[in-house]
N, C-alpha and C. Protein backbone atom coordinates (compact mmCIF):
# COMPACT_ATOMS: atom_id res chain seq x y z
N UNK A 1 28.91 -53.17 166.55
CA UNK A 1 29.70 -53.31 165.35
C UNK A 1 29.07 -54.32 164.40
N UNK A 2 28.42 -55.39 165.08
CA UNK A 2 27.89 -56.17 164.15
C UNK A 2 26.72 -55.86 163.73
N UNK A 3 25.96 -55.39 163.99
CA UNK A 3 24.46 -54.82 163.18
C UNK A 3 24.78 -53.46 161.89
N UNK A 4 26.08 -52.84 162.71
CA UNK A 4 26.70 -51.87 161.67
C UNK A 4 27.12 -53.19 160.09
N UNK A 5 27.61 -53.77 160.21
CA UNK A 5 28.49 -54.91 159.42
C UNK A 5 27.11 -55.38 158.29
N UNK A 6 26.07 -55.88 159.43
CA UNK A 6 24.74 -56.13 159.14
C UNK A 6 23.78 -55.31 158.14
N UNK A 7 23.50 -54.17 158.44
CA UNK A 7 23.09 -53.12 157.89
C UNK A 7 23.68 -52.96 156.68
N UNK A 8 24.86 -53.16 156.53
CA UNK A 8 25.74 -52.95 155.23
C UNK A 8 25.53 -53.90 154.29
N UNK A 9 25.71 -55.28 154.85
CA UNK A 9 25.45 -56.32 153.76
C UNK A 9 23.92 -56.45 153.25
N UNK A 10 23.13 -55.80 154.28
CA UNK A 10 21.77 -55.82 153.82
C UNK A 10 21.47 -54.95 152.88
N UNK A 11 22.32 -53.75 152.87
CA UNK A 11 21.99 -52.73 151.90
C UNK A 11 22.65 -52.97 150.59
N UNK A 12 24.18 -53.82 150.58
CA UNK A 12 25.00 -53.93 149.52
C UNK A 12 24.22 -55.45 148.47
N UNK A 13 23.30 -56.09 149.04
CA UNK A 13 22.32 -57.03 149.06
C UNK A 13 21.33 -56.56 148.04
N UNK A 14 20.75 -55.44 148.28
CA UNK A 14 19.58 -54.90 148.31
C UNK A 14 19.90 -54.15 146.64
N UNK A 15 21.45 -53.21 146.31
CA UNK A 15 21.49 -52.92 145.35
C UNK A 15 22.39 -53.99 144.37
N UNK A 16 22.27 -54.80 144.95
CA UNK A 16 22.85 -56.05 143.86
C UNK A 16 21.53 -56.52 143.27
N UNK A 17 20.63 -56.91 144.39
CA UNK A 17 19.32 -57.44 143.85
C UNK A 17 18.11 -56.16 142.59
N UNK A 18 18.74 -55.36 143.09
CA UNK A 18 18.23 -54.34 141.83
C UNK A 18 18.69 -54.05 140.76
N UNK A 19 20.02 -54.32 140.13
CA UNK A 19 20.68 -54.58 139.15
C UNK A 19 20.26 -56.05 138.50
N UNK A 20 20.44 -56.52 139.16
CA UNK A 20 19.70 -58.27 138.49
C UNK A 20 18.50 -58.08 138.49
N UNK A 21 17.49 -57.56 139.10
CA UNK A 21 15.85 -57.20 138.66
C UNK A 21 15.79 -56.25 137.40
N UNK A 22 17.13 -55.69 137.12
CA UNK A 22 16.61 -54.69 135.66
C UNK A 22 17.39 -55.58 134.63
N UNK A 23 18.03 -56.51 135.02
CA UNK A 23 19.10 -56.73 133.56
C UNK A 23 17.60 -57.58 132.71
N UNK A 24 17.88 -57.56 131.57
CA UNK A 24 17.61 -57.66 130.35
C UNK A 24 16.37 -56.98 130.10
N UNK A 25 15.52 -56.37 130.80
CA UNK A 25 14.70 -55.44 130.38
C UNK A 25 15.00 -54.22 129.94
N UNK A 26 14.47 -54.28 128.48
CA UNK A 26 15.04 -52.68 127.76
C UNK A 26 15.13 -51.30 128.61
N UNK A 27 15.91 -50.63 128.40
CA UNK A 27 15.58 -49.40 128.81
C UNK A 27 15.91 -48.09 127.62
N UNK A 28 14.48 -47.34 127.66
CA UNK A 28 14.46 -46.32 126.67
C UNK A 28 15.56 -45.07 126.61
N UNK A 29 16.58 -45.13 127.83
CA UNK A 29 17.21 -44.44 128.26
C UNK A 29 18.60 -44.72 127.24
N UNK A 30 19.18 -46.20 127.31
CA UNK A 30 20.43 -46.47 127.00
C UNK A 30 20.20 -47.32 125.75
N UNK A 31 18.84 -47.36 125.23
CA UNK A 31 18.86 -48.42 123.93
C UNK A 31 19.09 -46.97 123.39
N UNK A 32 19.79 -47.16 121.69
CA UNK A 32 19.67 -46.71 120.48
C UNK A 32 19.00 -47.00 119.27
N UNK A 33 19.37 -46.20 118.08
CA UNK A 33 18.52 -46.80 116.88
C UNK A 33 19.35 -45.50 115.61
N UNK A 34 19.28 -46.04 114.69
CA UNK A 34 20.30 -45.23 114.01
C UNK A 34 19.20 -45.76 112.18
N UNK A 35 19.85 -44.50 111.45
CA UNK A 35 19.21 -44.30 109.95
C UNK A 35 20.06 -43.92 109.13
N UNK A 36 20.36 -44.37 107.56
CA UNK A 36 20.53 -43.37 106.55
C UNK A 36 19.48 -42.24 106.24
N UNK A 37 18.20 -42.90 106.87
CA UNK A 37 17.23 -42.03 106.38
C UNK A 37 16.76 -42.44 105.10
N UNK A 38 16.05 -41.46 104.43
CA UNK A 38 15.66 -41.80 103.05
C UNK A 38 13.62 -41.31 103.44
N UNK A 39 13.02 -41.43 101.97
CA UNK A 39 12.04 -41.67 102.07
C UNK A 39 11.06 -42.46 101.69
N UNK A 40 10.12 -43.53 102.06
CA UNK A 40 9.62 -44.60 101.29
C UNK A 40 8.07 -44.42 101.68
N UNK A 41 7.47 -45.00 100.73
CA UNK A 41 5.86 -44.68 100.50
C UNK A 41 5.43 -46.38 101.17
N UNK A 42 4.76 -46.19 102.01
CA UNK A 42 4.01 -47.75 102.01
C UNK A 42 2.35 -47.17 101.98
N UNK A 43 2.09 -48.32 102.04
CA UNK A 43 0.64 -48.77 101.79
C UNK A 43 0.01 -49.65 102.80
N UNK A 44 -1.72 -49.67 103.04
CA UNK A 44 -1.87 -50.27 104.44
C UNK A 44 -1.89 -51.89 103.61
N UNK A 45 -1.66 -52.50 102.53
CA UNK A 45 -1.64 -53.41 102.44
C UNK A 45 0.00 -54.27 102.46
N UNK A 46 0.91 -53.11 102.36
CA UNK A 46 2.08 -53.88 102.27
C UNK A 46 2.93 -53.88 101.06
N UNK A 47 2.23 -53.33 99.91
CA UNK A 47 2.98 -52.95 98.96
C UNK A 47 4.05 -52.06 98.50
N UNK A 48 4.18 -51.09 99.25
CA UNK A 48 5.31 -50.44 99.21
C UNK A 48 6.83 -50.97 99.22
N UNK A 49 7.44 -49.57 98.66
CA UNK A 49 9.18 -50.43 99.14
C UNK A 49 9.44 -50.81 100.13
N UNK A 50 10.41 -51.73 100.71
CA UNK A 50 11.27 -51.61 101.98
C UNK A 50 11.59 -50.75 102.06
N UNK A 51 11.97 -50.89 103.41
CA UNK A 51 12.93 -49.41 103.96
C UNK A 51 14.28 -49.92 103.69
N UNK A 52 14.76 -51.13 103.55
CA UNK A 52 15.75 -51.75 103.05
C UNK A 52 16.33 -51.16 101.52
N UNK A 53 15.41 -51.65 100.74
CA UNK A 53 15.31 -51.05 99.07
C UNK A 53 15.69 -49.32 99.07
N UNK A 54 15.36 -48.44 99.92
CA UNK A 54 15.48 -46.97 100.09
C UNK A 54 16.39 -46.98 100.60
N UNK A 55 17.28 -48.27 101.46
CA UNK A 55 18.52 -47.53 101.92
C UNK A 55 18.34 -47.10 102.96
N UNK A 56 16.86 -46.84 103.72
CA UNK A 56 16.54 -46.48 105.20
C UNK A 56 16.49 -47.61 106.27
N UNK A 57 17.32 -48.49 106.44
CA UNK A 57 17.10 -49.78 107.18
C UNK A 57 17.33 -48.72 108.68
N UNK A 58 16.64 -49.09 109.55
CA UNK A 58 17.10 -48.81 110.69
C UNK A 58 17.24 -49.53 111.73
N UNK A 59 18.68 -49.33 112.21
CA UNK A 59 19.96 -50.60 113.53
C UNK A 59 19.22 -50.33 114.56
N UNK A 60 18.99 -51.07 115.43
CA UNK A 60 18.17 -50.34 116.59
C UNK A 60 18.89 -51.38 117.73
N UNK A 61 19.75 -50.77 118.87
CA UNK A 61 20.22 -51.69 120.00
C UNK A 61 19.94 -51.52 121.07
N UNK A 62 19.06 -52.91 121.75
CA UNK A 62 18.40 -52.95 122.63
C UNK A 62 19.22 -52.78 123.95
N UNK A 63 19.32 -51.91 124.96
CA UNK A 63 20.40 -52.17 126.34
C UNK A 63 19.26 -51.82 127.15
N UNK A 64 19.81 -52.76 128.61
CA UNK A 64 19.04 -52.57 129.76
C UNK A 64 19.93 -51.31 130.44
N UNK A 65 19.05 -50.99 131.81
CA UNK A 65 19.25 -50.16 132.24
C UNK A 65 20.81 -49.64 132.75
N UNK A 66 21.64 -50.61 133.10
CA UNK A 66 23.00 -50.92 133.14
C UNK A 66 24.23 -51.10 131.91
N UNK A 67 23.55 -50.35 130.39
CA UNK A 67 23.82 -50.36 129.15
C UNK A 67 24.31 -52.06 129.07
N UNK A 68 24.10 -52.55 129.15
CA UNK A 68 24.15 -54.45 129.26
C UNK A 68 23.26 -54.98 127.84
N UNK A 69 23.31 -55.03 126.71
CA UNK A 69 22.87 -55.89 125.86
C UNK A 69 21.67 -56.96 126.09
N UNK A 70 20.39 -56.72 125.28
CA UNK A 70 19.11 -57.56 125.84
C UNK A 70 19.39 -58.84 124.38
N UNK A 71 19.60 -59.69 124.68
CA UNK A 71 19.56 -60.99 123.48
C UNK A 71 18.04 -61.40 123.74
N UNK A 72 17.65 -61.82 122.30
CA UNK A 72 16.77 -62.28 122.19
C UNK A 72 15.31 -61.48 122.41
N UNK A 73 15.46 -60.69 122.41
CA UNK A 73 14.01 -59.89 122.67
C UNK A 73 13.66 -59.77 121.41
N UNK A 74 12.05 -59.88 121.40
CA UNK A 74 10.99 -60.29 120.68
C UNK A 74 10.84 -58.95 119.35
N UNK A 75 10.77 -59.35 118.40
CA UNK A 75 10.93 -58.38 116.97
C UNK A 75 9.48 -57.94 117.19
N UNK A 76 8.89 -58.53 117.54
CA UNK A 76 7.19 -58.40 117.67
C UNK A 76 7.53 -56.31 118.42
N UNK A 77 8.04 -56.85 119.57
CA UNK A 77 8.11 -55.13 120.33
C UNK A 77 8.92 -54.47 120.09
N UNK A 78 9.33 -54.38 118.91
CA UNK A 78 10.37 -53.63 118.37
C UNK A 78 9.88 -52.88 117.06
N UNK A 79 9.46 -51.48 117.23
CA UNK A 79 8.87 -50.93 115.90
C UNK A 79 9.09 -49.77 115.32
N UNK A 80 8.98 -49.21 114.79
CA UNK A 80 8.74 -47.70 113.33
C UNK A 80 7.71 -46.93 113.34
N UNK A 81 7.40 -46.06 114.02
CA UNK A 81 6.33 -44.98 113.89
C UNK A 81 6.61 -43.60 114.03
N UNK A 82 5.35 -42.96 114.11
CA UNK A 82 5.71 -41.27 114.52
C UNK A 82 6.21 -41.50 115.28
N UNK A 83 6.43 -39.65 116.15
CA UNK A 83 6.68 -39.60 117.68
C UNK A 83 5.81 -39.07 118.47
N UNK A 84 4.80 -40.08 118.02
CA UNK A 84 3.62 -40.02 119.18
C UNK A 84 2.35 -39.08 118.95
N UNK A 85 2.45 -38.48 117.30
CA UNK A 85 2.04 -37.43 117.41
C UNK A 85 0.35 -38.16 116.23
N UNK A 86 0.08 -39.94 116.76
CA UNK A 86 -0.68 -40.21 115.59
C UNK A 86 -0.44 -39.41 114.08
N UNK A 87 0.26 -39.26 113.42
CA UNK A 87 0.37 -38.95 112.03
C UNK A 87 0.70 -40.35 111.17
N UNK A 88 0.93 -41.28 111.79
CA UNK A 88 1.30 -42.39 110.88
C UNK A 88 0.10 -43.48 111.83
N UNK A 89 -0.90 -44.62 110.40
CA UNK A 89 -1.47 -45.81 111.51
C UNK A 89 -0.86 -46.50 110.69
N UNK A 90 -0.67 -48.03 111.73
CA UNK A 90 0.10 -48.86 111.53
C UNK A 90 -1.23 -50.10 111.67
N UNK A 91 -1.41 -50.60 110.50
CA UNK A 91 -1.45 -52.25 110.33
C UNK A 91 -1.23 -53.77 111.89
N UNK A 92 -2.03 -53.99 111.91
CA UNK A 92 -1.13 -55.21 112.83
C UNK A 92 0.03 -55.99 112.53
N UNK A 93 1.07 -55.38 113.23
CA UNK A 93 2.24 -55.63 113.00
C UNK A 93 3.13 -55.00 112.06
N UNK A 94 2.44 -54.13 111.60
CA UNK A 94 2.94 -52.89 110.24
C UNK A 94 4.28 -53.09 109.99
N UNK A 95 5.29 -52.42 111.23
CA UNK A 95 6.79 -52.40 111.38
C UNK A 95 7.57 -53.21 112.55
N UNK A 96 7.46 -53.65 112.34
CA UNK A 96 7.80 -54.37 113.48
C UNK A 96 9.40 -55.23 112.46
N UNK A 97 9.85 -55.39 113.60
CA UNK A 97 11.57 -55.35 113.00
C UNK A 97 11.74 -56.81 112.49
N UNK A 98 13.22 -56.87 111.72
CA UNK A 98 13.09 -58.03 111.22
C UNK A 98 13.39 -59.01 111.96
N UNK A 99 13.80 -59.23 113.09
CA UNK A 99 14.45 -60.31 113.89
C UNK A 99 14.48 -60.15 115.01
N UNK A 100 14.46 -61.09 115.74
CA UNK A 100 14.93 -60.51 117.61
C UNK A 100 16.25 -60.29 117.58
N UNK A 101 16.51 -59.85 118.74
CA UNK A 101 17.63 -59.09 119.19
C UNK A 101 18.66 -60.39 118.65
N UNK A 102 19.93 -59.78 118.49
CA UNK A 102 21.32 -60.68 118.53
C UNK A 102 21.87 -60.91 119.78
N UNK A 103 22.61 -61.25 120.26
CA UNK A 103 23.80 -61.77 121.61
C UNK A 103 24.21 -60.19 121.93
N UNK A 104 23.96 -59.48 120.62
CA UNK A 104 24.58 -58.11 121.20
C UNK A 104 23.44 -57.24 121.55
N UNK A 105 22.24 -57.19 121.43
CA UNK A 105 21.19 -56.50 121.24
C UNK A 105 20.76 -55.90 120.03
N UNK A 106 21.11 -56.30 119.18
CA UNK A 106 21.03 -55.72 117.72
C UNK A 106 19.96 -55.92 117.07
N UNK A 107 18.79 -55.58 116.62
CA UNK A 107 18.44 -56.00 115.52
C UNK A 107 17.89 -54.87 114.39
N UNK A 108 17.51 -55.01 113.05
CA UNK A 108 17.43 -53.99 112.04
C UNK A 108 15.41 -53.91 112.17
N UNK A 109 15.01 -53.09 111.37
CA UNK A 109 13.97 -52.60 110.66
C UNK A 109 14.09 -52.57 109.37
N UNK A 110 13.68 -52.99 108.68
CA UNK A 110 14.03 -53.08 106.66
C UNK A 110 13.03 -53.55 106.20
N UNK A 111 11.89 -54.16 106.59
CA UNK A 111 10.90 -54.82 105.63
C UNK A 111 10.23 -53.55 105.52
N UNK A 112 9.07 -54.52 104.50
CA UNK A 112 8.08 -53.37 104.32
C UNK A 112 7.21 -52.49 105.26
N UNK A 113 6.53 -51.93 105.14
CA UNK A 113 5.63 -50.85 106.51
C UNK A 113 3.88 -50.99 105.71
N UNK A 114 3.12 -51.70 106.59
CA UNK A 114 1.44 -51.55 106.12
C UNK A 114 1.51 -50.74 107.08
N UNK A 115 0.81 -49.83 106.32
CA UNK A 115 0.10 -48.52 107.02
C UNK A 115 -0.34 -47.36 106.33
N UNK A 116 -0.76 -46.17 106.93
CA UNK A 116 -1.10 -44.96 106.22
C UNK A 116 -0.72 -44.00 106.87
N UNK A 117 -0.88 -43.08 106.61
CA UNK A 117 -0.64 -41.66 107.11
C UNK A 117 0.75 -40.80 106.38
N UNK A 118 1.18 -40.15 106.84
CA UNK A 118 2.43 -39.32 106.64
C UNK A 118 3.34 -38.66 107.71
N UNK A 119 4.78 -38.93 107.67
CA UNK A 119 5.82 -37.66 108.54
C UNK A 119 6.91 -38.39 107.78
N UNK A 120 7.40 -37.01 108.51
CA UNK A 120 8.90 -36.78 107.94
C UNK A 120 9.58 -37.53 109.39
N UNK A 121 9.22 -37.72 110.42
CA UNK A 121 10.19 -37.77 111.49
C UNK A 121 9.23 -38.82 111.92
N UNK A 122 9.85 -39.85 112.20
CA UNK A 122 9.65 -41.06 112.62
C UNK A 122 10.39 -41.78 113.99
N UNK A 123 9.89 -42.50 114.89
CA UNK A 123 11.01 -43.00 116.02
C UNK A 123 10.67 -44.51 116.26
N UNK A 124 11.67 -45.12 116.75
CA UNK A 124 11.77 -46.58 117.02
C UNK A 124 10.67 -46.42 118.58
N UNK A 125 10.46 -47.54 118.62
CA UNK A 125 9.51 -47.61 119.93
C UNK A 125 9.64 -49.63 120.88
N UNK A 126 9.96 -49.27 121.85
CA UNK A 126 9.75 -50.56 122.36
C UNK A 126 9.14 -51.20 123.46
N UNK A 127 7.96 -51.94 123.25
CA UNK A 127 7.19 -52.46 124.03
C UNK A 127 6.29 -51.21 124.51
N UNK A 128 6.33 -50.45 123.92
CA UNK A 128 4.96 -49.14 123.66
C UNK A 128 5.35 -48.40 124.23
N UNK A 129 7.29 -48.04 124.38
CA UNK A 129 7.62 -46.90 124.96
C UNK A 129 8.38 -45.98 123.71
N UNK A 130 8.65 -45.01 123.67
CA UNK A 130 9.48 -44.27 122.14
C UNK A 130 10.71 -44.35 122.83
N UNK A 131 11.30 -44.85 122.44
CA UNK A 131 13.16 -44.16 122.77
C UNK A 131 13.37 -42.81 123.22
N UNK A 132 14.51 -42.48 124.32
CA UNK A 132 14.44 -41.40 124.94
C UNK A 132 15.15 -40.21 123.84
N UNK A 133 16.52 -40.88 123.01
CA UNK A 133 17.25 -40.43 122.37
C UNK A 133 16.50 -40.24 121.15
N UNK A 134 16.92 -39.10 120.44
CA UNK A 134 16.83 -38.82 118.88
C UNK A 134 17.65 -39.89 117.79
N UNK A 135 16.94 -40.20 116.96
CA UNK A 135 17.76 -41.54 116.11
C UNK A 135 18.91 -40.80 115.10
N UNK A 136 20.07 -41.80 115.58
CA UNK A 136 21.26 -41.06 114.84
C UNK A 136 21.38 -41.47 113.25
N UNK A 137 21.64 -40.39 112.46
CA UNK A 137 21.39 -40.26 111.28
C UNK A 137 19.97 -39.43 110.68
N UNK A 138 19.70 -40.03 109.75
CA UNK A 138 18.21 -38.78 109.54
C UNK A 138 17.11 -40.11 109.92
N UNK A 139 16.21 -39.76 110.31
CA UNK A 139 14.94 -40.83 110.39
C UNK A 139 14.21 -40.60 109.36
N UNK A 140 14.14 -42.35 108.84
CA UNK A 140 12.70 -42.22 107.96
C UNK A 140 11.67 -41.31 107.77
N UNK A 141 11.36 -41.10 106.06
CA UNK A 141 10.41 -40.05 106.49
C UNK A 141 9.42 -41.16 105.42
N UNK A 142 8.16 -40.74 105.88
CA UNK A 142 7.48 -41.97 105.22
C UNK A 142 5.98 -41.59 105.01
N UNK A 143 4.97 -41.81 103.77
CA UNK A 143 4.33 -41.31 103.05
C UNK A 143 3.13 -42.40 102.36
N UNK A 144 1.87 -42.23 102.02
CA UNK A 144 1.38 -43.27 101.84
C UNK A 144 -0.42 -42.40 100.60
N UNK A 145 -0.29 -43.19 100.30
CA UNK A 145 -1.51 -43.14 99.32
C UNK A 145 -2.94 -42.49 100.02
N UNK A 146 -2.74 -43.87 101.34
CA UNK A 146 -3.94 -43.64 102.09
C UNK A 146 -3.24 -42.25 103.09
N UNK A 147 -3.21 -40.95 102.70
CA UNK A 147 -3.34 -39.81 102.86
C UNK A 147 -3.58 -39.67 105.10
N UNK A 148 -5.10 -40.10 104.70
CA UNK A 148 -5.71 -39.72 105.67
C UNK A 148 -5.63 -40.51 106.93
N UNK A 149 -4.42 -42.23 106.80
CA UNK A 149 -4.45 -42.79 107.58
C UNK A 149 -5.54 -43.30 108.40
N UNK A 150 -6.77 -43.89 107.43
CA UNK A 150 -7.74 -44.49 107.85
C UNK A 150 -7.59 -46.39 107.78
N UNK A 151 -6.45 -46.24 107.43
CA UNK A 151 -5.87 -48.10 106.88
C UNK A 151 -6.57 -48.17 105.49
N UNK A 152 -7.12 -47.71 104.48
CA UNK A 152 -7.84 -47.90 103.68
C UNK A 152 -7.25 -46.45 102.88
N UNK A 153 -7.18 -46.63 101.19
CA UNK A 153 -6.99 -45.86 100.02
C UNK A 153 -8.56 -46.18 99.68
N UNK A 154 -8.54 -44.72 99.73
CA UNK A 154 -10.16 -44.32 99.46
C UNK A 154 -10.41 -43.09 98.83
N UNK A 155 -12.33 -42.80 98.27
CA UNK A 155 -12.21 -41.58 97.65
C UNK A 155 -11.82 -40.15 98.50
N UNK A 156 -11.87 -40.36 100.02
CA UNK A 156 -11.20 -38.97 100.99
C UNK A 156 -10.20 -39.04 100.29
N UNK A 157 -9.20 -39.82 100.27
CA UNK A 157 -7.67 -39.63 100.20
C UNK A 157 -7.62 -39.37 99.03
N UNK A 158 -8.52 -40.01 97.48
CA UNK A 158 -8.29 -38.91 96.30
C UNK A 158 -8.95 -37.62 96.29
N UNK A 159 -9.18 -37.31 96.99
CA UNK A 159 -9.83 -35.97 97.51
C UNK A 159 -8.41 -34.80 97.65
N UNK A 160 -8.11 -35.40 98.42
CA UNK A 160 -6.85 -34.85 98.97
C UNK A 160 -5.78 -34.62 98.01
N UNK A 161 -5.35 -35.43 97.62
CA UNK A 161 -4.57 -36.30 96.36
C UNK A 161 -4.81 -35.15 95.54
N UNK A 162 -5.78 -34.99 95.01
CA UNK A 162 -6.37 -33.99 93.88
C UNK A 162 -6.31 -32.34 94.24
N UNK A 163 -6.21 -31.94 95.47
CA UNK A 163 -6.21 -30.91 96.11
C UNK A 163 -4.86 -30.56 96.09
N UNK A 164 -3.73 -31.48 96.51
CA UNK A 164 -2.30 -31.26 96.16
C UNK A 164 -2.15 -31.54 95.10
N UNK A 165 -2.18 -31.86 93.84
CA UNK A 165 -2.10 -32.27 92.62
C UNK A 165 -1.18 -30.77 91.71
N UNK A 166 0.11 -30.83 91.58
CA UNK A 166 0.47 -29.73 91.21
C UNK A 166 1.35 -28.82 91.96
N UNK A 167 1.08 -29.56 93.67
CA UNK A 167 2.12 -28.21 94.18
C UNK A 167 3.68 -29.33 95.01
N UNK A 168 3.75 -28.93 95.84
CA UNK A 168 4.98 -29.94 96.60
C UNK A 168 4.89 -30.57 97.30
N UNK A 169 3.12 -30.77 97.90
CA UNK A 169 2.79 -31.67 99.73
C UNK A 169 3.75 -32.55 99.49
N UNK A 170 4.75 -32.54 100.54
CA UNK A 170 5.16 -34.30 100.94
C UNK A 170 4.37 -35.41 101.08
N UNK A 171 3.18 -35.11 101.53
CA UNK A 171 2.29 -35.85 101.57
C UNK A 171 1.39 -36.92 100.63
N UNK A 172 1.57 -36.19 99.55
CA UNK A 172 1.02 -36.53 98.08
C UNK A 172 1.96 -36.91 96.90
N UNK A 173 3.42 -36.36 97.44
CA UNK A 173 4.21 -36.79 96.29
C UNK A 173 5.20 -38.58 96.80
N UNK A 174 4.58 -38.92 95.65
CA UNK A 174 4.47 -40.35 96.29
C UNK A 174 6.02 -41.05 95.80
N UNK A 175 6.13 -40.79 94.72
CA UNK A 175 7.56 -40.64 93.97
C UNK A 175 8.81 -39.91 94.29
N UNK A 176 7.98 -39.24 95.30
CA UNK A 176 9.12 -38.18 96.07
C UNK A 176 10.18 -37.32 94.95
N UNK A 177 9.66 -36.69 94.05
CA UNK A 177 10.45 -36.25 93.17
C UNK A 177 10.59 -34.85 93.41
N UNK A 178 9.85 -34.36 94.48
CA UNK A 178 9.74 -32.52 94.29
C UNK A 178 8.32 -32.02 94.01
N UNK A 179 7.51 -32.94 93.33
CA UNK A 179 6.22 -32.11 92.46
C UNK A 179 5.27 -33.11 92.54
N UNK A 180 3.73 -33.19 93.14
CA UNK A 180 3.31 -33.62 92.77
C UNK A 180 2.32 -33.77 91.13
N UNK A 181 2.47 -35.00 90.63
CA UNK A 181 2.12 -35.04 89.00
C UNK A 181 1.32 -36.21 88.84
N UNK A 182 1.62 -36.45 87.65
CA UNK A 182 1.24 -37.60 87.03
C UNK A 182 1.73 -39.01 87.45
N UNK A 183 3.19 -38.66 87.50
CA UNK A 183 3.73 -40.00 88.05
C UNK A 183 3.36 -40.61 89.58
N UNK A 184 2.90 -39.40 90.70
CA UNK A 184 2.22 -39.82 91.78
C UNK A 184 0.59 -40.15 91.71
N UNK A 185 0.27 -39.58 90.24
CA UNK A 185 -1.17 -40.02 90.64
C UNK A 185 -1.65 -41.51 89.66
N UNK A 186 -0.33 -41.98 89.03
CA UNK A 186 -0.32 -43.48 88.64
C UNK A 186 0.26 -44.38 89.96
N UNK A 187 0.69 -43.65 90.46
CA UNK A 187 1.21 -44.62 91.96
C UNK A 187 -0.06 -44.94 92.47
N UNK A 188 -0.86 -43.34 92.69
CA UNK A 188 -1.88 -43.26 93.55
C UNK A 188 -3.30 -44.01 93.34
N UNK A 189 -3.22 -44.27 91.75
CA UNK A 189 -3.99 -45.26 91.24
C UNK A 189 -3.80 -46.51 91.34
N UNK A 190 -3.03 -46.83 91.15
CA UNK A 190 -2.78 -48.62 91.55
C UNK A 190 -2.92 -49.14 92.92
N UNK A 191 -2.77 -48.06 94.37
CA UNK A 191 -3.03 -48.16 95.78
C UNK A 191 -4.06 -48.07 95.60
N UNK A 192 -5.38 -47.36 95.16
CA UNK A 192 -6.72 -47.63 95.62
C UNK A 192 -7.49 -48.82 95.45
N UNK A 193 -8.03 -48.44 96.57
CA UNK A 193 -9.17 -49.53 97.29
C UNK A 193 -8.00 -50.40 98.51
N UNK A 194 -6.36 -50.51 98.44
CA UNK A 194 -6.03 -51.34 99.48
C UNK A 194 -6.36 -51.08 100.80
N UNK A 195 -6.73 -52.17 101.61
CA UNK A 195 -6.58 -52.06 103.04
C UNK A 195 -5.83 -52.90 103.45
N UNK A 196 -5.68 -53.11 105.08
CA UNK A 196 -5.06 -53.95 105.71
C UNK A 196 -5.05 -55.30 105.28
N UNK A 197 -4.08 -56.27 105.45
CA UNK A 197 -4.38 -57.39 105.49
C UNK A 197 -4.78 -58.52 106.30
């Protein structure tokens, strides 16, 4: 009877100690991240709007594996990109969120985005994993001068630029108005030559 008794506390031991080995480490399973959406143009130098200014801030709440709230985790591993599919490069430190976590696990995305490339569908990512869930609301869709996502506005990317010039690429319409024109290729002029910083 007593090794039965034994056996038990060793095992009821065993999944206590595994609940306290996962608490406050994120998990991609039970964190969220939420959008109005919107669309904003950055640049690999940093000039672009916020995602704040567009109205696309995105809430992102960190929970461990036991949906338990992570405080204080690092804004540094908390970020804004594709979903995995390289269509967007990111700058050192490009998106990375504005704050560490709150007491609740909370923190936003709203500054600006250095980077290049283009999508419409974007996902939160933490500590170099993507979130398991789809982000509630519409996700950022996000667009950039430097075309070709080389970190650099260059003559490829007015290459490109000039090739859509006239029809609807998302890619090229920088103003996001429907058409690319004139008004994207005065955007598209004032971005060249930026790179990273």
């Amino acid at each position: 009877m007593n090794k039965r008794l034994l056996s038990l506390a060793v095992i009821g031991s065993m999944l206590l100690m595994a609940g306290v080995a996962s608490a406050g480490i994120p998990d991609d399973t039970t964190s969220t991240a939420s959008s109005a959406g919107g669309v904003v143009m950055i640049t690999p130098s940093g000039a672009g709007a916020s995602l704040a200014s567009a109205g696309a801030t995105v809430t992102v709440t960190v929970l461990d594996v036991g949906s338990l709230p992570v405080a204080n985790y690092p804004f540094q591993d908390i970020w804004l990109d594709d979903t995995g599919d390289a269509a967007i490069s990111l700058c050192q430190g490009g998106s990375a969120a504005d704050a560490n976590t709150n007491a609740s696990g909370v923190t936003t995305i709203g500054g600006v985005i250095s980077g290049g490339g283009f999508t419409q569908n974007t996902q939160v990512w933490i500590a170099g994993t993507p979130l398991a869930a789809a982000m509630t609301g519409t996700s950022p869709a996000l667009n950039s001068p430097d075309i070709d996502g080389s970190l650099g506005v260059d003559i490829v990317d007015f290459g490109t630029f000039g090739a859509d010039f006239g029809s609807t690429q998302f890619r090229s319409d920088l103003v996001f108005d429907g058409v690319v024109d004139i008004s994207d290729f005065g955007t598209f002029g004032t971005s060249f030559g930026q790179v990273c910083p």
